[in-house]
N, C-alpha and C. Protein backbone atom coordinates (compact mmCIF):
# COMPACT_ATOMS: atom_id res chain seq x y z
N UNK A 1 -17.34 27.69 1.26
CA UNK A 1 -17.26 26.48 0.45
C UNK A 1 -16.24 25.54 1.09
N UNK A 2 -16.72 24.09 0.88
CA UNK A 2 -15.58 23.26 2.01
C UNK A 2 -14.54 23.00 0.53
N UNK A 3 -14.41 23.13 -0.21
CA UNK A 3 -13.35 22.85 -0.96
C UNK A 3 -11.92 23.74 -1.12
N UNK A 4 -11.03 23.81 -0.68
CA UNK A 4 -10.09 24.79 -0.76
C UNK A 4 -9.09 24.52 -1.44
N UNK A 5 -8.68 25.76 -2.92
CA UNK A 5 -7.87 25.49 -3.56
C UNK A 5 -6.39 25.48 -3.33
N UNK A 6 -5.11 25.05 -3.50
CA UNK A 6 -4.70 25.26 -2.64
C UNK A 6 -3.22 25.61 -3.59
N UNK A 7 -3.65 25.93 -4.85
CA UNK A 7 -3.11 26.12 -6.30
C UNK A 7 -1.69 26.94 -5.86
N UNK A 8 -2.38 28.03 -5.41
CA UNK A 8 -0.83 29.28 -5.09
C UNK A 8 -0.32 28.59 -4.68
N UNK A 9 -0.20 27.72 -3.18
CA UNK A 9 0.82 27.70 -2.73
C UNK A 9 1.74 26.61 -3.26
N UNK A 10 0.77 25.46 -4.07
CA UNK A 10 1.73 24.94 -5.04
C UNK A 10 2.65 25.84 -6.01
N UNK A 11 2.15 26.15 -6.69
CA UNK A 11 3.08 27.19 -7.18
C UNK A 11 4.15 27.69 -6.71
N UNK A 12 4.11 28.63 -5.65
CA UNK A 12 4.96 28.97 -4.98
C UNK A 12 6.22 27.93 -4.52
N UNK A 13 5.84 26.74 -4.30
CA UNK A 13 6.49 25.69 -3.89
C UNK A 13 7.36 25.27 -4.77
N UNK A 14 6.91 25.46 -6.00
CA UNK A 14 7.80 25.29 -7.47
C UNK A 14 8.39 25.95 -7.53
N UNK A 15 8.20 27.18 -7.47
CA UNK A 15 8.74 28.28 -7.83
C UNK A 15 8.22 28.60 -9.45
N UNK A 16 6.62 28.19 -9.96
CA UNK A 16 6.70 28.41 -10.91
C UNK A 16 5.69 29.59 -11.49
N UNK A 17 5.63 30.46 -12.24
CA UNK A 17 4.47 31.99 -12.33
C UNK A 17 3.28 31.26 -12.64
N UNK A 18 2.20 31.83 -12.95
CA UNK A 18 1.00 31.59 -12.95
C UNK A 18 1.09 31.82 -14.56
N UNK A 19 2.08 32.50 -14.80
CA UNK A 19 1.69 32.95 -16.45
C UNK A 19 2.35 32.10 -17.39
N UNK A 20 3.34 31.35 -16.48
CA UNK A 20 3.90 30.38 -17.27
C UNK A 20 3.10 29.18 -17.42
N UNK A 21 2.80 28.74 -16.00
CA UNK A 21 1.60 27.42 -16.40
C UNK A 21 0.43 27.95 -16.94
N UNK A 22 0.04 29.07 -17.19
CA UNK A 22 -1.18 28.82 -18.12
C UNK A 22 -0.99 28.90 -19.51
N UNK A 23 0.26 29.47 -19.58
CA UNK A 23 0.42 29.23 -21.47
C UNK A 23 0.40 28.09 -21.59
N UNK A 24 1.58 27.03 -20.92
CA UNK A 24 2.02 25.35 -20.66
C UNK A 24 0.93 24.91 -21.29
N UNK A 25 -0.66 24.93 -20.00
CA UNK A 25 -1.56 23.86 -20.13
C UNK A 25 -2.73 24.52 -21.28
N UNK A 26 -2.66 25.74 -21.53
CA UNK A 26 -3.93 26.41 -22.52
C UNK A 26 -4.68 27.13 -22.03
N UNK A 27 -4.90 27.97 -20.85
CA UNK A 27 -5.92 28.22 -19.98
C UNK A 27 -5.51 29.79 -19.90
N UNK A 28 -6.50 30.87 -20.15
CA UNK A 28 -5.94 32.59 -20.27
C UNK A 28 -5.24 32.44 -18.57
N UNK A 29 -4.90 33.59 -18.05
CA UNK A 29 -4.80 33.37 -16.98
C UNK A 29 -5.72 34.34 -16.10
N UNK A 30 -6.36 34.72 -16.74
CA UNK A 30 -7.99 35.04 -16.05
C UNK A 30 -8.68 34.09 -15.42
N UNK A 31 -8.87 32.96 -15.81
CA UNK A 31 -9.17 31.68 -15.69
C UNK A 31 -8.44 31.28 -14.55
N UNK A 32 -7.07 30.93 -14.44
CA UNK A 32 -6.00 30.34 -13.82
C UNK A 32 -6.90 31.42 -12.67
N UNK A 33 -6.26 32.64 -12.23
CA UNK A 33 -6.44 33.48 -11.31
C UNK A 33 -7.64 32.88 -10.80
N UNK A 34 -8.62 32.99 -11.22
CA UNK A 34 -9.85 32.70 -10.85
C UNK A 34 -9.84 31.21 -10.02
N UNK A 35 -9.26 30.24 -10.82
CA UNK A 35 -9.08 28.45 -9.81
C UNK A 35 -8.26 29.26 -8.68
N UNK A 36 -6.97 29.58 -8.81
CA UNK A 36 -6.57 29.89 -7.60
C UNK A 36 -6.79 30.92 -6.45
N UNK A 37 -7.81 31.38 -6.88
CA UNK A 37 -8.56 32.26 -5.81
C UNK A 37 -10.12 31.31 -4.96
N UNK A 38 -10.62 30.67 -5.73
CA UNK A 38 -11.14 29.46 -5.65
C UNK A 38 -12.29 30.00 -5.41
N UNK A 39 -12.48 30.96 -6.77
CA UNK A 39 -14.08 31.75 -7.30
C UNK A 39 -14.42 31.09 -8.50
N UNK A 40 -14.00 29.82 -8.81
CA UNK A 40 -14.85 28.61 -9.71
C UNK A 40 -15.67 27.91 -9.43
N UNK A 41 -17.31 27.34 -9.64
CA UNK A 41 -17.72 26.06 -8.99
C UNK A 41 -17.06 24.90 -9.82
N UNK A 42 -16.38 24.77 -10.76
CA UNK A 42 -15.49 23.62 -11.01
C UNK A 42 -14.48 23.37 -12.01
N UNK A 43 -14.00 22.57 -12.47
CA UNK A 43 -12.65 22.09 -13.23
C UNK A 43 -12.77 21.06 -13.68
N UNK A 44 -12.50 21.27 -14.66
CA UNK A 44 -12.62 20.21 -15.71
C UNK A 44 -11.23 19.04 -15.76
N UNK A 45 -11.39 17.37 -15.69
CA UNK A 45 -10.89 16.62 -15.76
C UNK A 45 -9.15 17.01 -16.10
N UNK A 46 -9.66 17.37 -17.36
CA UNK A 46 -8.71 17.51 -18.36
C UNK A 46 -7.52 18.43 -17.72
N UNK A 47 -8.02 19.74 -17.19
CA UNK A 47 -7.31 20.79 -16.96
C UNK A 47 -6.63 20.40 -15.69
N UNK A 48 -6.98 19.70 -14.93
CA UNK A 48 -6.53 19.34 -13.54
C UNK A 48 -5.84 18.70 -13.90
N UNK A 49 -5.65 17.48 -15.01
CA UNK A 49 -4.66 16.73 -15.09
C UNK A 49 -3.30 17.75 -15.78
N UNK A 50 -3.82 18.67 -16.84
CA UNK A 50 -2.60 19.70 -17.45
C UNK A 50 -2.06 19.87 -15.89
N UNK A 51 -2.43 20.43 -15.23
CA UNK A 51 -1.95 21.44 -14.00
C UNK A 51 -1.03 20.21 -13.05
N UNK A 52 -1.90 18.95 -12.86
CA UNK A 52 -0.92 18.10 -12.43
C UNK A 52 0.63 17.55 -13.09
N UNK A 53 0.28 17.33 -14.35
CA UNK A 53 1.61 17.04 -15.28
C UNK A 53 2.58 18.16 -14.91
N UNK A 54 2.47 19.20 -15.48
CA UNK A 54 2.85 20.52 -15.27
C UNK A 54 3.76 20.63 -13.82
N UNK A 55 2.49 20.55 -12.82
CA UNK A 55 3.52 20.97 -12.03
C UNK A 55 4.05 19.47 -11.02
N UNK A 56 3.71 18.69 -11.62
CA UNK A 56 4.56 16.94 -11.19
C UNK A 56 3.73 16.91 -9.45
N UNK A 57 2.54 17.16 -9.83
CA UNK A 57 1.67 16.74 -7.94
C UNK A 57 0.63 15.72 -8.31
N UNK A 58 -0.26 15.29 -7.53
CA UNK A 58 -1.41 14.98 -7.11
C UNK A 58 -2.97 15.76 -7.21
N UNK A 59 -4.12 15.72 -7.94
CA UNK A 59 -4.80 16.84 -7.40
C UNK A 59 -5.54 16.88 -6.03
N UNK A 60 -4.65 16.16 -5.26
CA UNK A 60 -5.08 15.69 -3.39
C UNK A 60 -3.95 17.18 -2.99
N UNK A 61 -2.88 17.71 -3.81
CA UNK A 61 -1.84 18.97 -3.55
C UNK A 61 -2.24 20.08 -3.71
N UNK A 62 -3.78 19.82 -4.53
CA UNK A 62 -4.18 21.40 -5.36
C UNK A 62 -5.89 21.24 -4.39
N UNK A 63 -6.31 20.83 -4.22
CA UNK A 63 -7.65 20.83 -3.24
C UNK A 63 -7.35 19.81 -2.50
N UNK A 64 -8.31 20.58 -1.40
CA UNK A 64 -8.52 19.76 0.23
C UNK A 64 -10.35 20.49 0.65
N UNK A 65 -10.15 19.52 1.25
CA UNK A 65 -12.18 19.77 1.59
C UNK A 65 -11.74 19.60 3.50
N UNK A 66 -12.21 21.08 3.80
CA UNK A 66 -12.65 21.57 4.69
C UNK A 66 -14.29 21.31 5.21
N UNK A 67 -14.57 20.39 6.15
CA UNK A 67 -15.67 20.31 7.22
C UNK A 67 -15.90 21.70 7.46
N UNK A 68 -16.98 21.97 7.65
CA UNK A 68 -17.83 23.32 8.49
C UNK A 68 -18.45 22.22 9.13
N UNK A 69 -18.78 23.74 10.38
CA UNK A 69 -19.31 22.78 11.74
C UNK A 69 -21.02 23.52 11.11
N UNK A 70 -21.98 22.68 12.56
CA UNK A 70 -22.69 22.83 12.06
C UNK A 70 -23.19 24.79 12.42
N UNK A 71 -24.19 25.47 11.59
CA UNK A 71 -24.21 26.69 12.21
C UNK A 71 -23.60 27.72 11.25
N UNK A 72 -22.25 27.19 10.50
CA UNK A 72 -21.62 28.19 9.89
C UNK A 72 -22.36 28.30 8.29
């Protein structure tokens, strides 16, 4: 998939748990795990903006779209 989440390493960058931002924004963290493993086909408006407030980024910080050549 050319979309790559790029959630952990925000996190990490905060220094903030996964279990804390998902109580924050409302989301189990079954869910959460799942965006940041980036085994979702998508995300909802809303939740991207929780996750942006939350953790004070861009969602240009949390996905990036990866080109494949042709073949792959």
């Amino acid at each position: 998939m050319p979309i790559k989440v790029n959630l952990a390493v925000v996190l990490a960058q905060r220094g903030v748990k996964s279990k804390d931002l998902a109580q924050s924004i409302g989301i189990t963290e079954a869910n959460l795990s799942l965006l940041k493993q980036g085994k979702v086909k998508g995300i909802r408006f809303e939740t991207l903006e929780a996750i942006c407030r939350y953790l004070d980024c861009q969602p240009g910080d949390l996905l990036a779209f990866e080109s494949q050549e042709a073949g792959e």
